[in-house]
PDB file of N, CA and C in Angstrom:
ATOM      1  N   UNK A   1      56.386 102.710 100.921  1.00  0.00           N
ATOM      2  CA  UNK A   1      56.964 102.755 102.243  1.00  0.00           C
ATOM      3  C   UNK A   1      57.962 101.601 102.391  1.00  0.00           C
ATOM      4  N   UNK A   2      58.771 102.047 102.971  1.00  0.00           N
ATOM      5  CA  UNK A   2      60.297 100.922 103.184  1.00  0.00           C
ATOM      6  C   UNK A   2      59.768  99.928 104.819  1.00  0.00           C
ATOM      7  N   UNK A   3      60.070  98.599 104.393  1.00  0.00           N
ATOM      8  CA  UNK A   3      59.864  97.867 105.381  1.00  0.00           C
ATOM      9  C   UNK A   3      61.073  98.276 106.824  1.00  0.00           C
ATOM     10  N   UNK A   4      60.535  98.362 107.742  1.00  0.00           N
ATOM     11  CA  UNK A   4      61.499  98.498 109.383  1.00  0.00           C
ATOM     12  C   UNK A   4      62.531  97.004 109.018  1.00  0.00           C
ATOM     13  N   UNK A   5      63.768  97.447 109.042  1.00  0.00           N
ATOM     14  CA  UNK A   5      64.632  95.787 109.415  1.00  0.00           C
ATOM     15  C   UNK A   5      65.084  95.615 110.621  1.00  0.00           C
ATOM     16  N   UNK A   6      65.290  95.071 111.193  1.00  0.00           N
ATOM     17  CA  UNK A   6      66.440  94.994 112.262  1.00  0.00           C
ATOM     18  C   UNK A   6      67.674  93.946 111.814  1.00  0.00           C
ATOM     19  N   UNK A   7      68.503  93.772 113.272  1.00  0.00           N
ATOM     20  CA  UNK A   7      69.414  92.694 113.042  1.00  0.00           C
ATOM     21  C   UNK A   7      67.840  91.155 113.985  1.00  0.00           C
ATOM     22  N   UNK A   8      68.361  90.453 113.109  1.00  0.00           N
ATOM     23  CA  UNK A   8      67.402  89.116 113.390  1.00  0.00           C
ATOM     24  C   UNK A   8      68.211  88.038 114.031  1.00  0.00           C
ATOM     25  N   UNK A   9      69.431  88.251 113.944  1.00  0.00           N
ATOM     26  CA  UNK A   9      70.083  86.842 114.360  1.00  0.00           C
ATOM     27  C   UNK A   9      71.697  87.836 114.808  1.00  0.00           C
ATOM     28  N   UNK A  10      72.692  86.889 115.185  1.00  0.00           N
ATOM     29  CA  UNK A  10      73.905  87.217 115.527  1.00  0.00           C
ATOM     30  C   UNK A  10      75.084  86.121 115.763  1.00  0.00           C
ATOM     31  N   UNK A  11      75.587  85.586 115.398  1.00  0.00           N
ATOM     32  CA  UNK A  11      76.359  84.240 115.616  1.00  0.00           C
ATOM     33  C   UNK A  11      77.981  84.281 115.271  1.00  0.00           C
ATOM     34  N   UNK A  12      78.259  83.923 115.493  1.00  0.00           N
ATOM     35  CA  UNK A  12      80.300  84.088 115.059  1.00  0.00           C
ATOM     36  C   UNK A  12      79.999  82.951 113.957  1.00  0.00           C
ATOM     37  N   UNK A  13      79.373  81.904 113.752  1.00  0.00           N
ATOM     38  CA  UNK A  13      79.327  80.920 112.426  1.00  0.00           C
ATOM     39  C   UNK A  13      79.644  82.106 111.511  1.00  0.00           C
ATOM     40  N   UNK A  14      78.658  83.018 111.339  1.00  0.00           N
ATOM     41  CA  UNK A  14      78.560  84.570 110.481  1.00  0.00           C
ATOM     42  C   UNK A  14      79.263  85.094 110.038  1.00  0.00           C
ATOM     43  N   UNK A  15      80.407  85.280 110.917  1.00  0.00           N
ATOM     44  CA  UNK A  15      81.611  85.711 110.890  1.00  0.00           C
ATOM     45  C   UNK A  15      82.314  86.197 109.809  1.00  0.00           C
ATOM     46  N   UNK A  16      82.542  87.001 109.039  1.00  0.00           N
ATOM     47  CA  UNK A  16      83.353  87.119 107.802  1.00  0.00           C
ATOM     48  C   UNK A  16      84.450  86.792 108.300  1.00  0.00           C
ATOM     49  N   UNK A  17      85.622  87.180 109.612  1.00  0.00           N
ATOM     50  CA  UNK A  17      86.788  86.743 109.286  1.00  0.00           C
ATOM     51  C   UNK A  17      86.918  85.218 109.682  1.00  0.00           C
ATOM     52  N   UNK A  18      85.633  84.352 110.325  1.00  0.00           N
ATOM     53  CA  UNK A  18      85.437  83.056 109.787  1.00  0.00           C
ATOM     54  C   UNK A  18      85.978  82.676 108.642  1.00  0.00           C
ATOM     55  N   UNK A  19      84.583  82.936 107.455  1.00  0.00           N
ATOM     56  CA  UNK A  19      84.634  82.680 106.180  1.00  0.00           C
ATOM     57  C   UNK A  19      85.767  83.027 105.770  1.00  0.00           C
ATOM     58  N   UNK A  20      86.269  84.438 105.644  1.00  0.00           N
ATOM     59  CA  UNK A  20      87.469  84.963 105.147  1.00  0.00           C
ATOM     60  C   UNK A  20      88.901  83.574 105.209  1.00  0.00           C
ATOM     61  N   UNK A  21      89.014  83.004 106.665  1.00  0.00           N
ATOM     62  CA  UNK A  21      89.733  82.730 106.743  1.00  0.00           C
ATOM     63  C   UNK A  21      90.088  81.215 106.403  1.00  0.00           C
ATOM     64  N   UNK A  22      88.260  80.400 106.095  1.00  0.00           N
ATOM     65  CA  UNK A  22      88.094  79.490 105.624  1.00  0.00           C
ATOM     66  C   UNK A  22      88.380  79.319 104.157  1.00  0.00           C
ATOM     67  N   UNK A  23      88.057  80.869 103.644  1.00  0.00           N
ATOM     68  CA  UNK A  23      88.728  80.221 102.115  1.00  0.00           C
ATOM     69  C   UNK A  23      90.270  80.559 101.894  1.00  0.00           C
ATOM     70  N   UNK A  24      91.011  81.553 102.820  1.00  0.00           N
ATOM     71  CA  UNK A  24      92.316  81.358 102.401  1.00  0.00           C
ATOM     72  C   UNK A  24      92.964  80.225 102.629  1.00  0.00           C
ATOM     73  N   UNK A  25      92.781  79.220 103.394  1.00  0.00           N
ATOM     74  CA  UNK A  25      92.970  77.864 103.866  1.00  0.00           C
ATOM     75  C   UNK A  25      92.828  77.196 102.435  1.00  0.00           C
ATOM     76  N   UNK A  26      91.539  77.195 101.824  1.00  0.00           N
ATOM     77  CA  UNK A  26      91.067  76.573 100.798  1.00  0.00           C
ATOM     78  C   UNK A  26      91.984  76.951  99.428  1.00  0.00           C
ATOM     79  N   UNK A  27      92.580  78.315  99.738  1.00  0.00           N
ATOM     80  CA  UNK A  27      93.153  78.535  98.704  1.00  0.00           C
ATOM     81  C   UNK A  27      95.060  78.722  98.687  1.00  0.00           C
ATOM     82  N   UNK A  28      94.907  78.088  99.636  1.00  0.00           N
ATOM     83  CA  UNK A  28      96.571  77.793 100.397  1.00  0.00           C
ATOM     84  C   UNK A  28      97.398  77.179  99.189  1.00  0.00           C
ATOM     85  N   UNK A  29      97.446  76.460  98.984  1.00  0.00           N
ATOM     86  CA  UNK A  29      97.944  75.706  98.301  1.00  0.00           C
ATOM     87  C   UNK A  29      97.991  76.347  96.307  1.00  0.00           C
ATOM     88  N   UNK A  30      97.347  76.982  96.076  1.00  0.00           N
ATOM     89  CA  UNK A  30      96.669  77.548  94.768  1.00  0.00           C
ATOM     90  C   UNK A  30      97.919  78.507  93.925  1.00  0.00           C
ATOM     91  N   UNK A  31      98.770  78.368  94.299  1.00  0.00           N
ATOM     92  CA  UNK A  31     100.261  79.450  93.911  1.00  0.00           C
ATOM     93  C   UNK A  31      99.669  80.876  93.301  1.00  0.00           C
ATOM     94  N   UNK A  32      98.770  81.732  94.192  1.00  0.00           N
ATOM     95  CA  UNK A  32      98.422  82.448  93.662  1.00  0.00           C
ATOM     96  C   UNK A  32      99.269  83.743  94.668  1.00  0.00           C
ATOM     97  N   UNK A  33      99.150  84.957  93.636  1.00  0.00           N
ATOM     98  CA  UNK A  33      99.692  86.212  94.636  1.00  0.00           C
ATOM     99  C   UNK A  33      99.198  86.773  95.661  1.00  0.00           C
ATOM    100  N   UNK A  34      99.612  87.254  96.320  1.00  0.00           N
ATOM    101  CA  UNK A  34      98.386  87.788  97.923  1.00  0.00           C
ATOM    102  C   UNK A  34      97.395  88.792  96.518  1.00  0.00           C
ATOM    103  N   UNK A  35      97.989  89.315  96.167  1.00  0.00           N
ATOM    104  CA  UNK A  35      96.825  90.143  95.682  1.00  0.00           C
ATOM    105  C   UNK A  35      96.065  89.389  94.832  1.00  0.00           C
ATOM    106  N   UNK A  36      95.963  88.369  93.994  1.00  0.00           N
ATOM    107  CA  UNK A  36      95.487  87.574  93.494  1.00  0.00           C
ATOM    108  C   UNK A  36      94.673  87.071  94.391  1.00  0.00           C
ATOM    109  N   UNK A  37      95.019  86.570  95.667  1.00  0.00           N
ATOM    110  CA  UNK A  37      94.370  85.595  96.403  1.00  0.00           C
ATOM    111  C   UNK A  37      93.090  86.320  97.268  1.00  0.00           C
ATOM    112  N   UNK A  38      93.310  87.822  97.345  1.00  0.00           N
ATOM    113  CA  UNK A  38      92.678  88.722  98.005  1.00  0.00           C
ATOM    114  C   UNK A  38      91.307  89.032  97.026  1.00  0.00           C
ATOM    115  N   UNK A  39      91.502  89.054  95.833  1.00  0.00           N
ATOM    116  CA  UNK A  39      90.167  89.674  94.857  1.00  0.00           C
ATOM    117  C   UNK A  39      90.226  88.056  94.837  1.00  0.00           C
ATOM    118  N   UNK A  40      90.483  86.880  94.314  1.00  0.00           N
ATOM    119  CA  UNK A  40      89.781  85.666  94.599  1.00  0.00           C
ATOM    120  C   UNK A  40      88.435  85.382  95.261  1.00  0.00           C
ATOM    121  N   UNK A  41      89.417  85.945  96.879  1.00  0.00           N
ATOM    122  CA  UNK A  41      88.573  85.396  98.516  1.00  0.00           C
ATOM    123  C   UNK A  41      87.534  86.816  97.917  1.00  0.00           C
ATOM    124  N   UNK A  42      87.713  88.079  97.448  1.00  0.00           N
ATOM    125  CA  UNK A  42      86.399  88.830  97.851  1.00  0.00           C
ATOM    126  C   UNK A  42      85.288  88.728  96.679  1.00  0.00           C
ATOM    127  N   UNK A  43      86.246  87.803  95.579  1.00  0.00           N
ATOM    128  CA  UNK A  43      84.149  87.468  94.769  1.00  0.00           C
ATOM    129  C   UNK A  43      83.982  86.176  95.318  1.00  0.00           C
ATOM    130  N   UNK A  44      84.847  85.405  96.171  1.00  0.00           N
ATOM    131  CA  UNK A  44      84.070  83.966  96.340  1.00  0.00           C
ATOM    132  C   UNK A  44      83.237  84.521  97.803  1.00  0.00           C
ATOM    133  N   UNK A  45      83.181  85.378  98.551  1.00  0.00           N
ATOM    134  CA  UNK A  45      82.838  85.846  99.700  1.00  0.00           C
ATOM    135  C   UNK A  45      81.427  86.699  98.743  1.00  0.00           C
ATOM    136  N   UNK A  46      81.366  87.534  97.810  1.00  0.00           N
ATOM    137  CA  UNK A  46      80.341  87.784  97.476  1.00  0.00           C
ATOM    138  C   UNK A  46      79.726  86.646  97.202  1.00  0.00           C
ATOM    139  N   UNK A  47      80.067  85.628  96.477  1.00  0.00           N
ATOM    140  CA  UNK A  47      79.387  84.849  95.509  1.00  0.00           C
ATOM    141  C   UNK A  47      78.566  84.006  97.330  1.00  0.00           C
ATOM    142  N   UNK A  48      79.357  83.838  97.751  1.00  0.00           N
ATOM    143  CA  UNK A  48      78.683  82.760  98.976  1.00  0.00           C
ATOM    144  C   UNK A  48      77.126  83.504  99.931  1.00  0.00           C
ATOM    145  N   UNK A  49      77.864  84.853 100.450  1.00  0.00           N
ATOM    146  CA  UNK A  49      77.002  86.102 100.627  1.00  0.00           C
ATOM    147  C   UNK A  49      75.013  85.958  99.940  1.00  0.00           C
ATOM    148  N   UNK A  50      75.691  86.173  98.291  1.00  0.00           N
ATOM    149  CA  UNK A  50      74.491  85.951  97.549  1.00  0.00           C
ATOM    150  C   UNK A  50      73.634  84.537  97.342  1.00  0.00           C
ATOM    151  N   UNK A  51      74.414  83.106  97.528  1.00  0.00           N
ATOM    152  CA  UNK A  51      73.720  82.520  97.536  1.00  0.00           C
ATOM    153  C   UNK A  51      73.197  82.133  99.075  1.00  0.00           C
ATOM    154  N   UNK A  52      73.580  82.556  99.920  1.00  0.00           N
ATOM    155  CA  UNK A  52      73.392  81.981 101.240  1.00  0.00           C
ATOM    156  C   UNK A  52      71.973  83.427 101.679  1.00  0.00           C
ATOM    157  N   UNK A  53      72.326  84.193 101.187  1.00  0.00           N
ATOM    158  CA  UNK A  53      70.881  84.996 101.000  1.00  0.00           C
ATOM    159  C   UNK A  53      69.473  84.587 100.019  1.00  0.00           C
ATOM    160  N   UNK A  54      69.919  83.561  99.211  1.00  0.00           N
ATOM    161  CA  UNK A  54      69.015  83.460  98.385  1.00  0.00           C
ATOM    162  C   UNK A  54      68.000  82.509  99.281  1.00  0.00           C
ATOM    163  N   UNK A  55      68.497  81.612 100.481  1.00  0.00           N
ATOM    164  CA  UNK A  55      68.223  80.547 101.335  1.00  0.00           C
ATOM    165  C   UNK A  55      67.031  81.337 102.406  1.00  0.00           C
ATOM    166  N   UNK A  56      67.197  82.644 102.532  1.00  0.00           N
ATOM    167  CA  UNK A  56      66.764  83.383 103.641  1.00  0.00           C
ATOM    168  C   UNK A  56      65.334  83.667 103.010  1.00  0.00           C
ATOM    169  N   UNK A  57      64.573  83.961 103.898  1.00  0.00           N
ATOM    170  CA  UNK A  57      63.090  84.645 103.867  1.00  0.00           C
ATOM    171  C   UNK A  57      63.588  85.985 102.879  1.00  0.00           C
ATOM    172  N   UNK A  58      62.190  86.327 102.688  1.00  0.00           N
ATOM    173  CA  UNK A  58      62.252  87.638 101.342  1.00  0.00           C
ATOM    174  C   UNK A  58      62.699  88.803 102.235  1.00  0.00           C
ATOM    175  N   UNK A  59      63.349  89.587 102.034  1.00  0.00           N
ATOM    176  CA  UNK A  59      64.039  91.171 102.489  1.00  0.00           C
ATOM    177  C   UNK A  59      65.005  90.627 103.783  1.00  0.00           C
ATOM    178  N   UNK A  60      65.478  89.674 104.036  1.00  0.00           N
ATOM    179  CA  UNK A  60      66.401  89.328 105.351  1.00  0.00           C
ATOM    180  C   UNK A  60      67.796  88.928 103.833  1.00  0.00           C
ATOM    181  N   UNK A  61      69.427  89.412 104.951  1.00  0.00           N
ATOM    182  CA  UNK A  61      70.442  89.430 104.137  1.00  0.00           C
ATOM    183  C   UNK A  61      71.043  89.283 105.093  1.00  0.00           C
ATOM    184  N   UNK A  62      72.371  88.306 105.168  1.00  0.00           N
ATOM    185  CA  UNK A  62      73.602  88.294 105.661  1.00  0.00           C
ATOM    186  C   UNK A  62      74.523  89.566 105.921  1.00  0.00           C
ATOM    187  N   UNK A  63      74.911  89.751 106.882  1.00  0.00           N
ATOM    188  CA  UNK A  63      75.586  91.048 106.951  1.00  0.00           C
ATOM    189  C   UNK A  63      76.914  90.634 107.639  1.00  0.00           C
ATOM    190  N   UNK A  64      78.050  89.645 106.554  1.00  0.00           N
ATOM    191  CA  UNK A  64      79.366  89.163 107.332  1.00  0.00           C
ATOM    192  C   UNK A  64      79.760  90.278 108.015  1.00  0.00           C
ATOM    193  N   UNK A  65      79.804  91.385 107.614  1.00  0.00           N
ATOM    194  CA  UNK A  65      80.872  92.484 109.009  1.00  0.00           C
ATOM    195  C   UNK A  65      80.757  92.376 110.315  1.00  0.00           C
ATOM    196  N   UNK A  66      79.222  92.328 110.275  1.00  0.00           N
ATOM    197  CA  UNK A  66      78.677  92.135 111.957  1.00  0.00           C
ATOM    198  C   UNK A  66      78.241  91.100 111.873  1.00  0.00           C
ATOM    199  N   UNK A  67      77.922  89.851 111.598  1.00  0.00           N
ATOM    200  CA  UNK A  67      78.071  87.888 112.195  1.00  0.00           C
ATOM    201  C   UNK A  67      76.418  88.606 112.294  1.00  0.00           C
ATOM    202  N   UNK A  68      75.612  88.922 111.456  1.00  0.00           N
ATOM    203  CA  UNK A  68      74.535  88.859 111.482  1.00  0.00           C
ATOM    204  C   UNK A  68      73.433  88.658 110.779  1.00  0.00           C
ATOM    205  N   UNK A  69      72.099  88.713 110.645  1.00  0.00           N
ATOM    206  CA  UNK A  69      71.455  88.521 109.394  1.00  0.00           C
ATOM    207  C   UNK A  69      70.414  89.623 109.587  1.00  0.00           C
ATOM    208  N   UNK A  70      69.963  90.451 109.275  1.00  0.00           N
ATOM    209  CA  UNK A  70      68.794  91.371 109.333  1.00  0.00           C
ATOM    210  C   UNK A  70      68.188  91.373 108.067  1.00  0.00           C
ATOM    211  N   UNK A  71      66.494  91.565 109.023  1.00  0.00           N
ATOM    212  CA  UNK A  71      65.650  91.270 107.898  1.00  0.00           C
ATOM    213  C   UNK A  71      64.790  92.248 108.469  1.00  0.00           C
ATOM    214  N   UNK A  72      63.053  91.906 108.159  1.00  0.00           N
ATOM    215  CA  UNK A  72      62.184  92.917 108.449  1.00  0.00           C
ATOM    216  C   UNK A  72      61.889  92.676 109.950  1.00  0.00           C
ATOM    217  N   UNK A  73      61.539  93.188 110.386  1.00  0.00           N
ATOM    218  CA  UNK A  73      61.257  93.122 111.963  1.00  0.00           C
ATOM    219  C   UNK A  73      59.842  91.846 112.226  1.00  0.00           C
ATOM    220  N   UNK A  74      59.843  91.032 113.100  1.00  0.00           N
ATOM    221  CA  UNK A  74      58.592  90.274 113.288  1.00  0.00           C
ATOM    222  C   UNK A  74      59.325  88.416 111.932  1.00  0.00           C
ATOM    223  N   UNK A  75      60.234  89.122 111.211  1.00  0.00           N
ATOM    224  CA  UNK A  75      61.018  87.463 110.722  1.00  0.00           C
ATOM    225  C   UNK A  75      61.533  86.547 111.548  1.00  0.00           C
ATOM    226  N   UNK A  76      60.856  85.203 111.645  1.00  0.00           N
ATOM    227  CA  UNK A  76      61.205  84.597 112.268  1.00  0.00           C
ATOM    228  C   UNK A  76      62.170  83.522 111.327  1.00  0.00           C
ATOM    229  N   UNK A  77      63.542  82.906 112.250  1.00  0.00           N
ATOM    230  CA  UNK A  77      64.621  82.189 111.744  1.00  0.00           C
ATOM    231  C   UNK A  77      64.505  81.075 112.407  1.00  0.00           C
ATOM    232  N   UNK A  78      63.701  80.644 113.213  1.00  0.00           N
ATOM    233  CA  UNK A  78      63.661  79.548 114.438  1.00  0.00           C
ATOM    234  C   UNK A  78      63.879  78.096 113.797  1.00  0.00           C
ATOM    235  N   UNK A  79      63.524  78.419 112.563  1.00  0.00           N
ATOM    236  CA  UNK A  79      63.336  76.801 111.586  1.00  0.00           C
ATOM    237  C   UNK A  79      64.297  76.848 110.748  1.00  0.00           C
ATOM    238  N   UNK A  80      65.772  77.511 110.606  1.00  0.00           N
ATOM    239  CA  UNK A  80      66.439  77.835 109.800  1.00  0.00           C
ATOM    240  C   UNK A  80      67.934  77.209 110.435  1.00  0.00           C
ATOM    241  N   UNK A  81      68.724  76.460 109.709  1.00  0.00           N
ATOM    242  CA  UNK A  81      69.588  75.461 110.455  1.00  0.00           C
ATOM    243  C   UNK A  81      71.205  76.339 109.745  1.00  0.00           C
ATOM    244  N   UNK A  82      71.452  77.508 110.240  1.00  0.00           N
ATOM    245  CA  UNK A  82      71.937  78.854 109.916  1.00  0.00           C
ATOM    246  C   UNK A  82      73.668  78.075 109.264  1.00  0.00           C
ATOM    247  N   UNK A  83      73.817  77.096 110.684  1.00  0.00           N
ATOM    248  CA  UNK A  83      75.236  76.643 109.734  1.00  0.00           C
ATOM    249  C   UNK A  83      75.191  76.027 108.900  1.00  0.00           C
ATOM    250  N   UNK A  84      74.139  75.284 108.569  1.00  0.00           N
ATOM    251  CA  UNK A  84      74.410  74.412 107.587  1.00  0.00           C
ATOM    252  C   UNK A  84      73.840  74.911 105.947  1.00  0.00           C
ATOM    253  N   UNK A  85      73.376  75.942 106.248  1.00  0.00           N
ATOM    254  CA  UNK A  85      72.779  76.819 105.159  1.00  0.00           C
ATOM    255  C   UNK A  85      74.272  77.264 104.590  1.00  0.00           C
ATOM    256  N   UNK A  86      75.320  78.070 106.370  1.00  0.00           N
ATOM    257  CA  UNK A  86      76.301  78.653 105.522  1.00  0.00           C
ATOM    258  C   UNK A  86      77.054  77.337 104.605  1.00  0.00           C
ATOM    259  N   UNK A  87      77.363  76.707 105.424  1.00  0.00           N
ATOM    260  CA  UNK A  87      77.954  75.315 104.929  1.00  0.00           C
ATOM    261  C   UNK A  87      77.804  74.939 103.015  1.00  0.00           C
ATOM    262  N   UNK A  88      76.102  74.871 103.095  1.00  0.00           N
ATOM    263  CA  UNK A  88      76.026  74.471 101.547  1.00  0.00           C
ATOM    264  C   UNK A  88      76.154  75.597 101.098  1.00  0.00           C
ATOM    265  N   UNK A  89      75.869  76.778 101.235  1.00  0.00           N
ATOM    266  CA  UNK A  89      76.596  78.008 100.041  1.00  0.00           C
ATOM    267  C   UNK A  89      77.738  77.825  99.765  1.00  0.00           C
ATOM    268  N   UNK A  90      78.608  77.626 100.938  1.00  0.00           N
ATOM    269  CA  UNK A  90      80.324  77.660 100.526  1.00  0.00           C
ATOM    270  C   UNK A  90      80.539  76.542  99.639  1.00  0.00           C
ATOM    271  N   UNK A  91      79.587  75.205  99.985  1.00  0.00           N
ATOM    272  CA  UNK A  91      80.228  74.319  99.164  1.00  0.00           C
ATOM    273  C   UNK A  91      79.372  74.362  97.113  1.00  0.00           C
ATOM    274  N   UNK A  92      78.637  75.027  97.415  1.00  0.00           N
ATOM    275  CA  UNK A  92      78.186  75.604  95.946  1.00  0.00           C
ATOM    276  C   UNK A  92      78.716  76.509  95.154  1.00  0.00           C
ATOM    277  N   UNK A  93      79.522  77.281  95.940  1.00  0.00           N
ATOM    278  CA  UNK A  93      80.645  78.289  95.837  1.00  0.00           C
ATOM    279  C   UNK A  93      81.670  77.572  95.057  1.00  0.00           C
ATOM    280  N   UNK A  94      81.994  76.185  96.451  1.00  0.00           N
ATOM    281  CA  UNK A  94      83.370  75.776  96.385  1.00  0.00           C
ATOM    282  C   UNK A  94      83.127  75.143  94.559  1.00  0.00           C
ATOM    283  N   UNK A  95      82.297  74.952  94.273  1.00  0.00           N
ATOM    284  CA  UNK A  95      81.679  73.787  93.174  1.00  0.00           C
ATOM    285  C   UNK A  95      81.815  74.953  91.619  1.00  0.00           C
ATOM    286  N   UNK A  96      81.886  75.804  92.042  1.00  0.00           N
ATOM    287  CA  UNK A  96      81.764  77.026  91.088  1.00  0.00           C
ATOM    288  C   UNK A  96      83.244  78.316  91.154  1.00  0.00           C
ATOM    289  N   UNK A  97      84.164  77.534  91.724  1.00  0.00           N
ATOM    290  CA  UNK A  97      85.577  78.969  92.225  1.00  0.00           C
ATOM    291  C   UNK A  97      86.048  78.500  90.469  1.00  0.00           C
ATOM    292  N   UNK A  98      86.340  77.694  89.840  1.00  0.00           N
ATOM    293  CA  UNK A  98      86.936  77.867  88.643  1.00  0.00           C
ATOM    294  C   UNK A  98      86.181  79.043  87.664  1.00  0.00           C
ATOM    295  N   UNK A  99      84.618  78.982  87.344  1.00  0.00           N
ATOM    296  CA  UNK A  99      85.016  79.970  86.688  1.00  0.00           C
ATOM    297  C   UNK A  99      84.233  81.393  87.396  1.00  0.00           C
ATOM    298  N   UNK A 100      84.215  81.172  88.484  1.00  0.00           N
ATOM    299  CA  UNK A 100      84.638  82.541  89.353  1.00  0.00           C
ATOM    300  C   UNK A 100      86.037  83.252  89.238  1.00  0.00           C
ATOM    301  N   UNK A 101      87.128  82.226  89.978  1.00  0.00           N
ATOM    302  CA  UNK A 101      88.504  82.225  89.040  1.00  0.00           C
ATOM    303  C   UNK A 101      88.516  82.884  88.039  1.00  0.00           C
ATOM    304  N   UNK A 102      87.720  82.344  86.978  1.00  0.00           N
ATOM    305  CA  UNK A 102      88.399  82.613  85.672  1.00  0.00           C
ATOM    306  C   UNK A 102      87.840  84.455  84.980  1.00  0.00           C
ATOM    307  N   UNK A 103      86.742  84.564  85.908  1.00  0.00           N
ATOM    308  CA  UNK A 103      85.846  85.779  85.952  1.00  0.00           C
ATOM    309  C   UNK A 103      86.689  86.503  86.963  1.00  0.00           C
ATOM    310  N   UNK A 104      87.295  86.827  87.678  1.00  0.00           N
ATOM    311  CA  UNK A 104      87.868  87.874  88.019  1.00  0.00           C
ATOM    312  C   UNK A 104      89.816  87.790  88.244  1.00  0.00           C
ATOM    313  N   UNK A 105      89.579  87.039  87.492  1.00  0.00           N
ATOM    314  CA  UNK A 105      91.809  86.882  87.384  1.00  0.00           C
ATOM    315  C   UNK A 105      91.736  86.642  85.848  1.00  0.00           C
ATOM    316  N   UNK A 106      90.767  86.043  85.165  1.00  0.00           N
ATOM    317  CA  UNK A 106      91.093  85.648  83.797  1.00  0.00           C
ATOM    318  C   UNK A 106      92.554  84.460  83.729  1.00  0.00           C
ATOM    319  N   UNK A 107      92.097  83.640  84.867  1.00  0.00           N
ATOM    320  CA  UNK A 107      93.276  82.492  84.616  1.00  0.00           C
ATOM    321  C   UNK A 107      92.596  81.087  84.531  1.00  0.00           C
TER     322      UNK A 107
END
């Protein structure tokens, strides 16, 4: 039997076009092509996604489209310090874009 999820949380921190727009900033400067810069931002947006889920209780996941997190119903987040969770993913991310980089541009 499949566990009930709901949405558990809701916040604009969440935000994909947040994030989205935090790493084109980050990657401003990088002389890369929009299309280059576009598959960049969408494995460093997976890669952040997956580790910032790894932070969460078992069956709860980030859901950037909707600035939310759903998990099983009755999960509590009350002890969970949501920005700063996103915060250190991005910067574990940020610590790891070379050979992310190098894994989906081969540069």
């Amino acid at each position: 039997m499949t566990d009930i999820t709901t949405e558990l949380i809701t916040n604009a921190v969440l935000s994909y076009t947040r994030e989205e727009e935090g790493w084109r900033a980050y990657l401003a400067e990088g002389g890369y092509s929009e299309s280059e810069r576009a598959t960049l931002i969408d494995a460093l947006m997976a890669a952040v996604v997956a580790d910032f889920d790894a932070m969460l209780p078992d069956g709860c996941h980030w859901v950037p489209s909707t600035s939310s997190i759903v998990g099983p119903v009755g999960t509590d987040l009350g002890g969970y310090d949501i920005a700063e969770m996103l915060r250190s993913a991005g910067d574990e991310v940020a610590e790891r874009r070379p050979q992310i980089e190098q894994a989906v541009l081969g540069s």
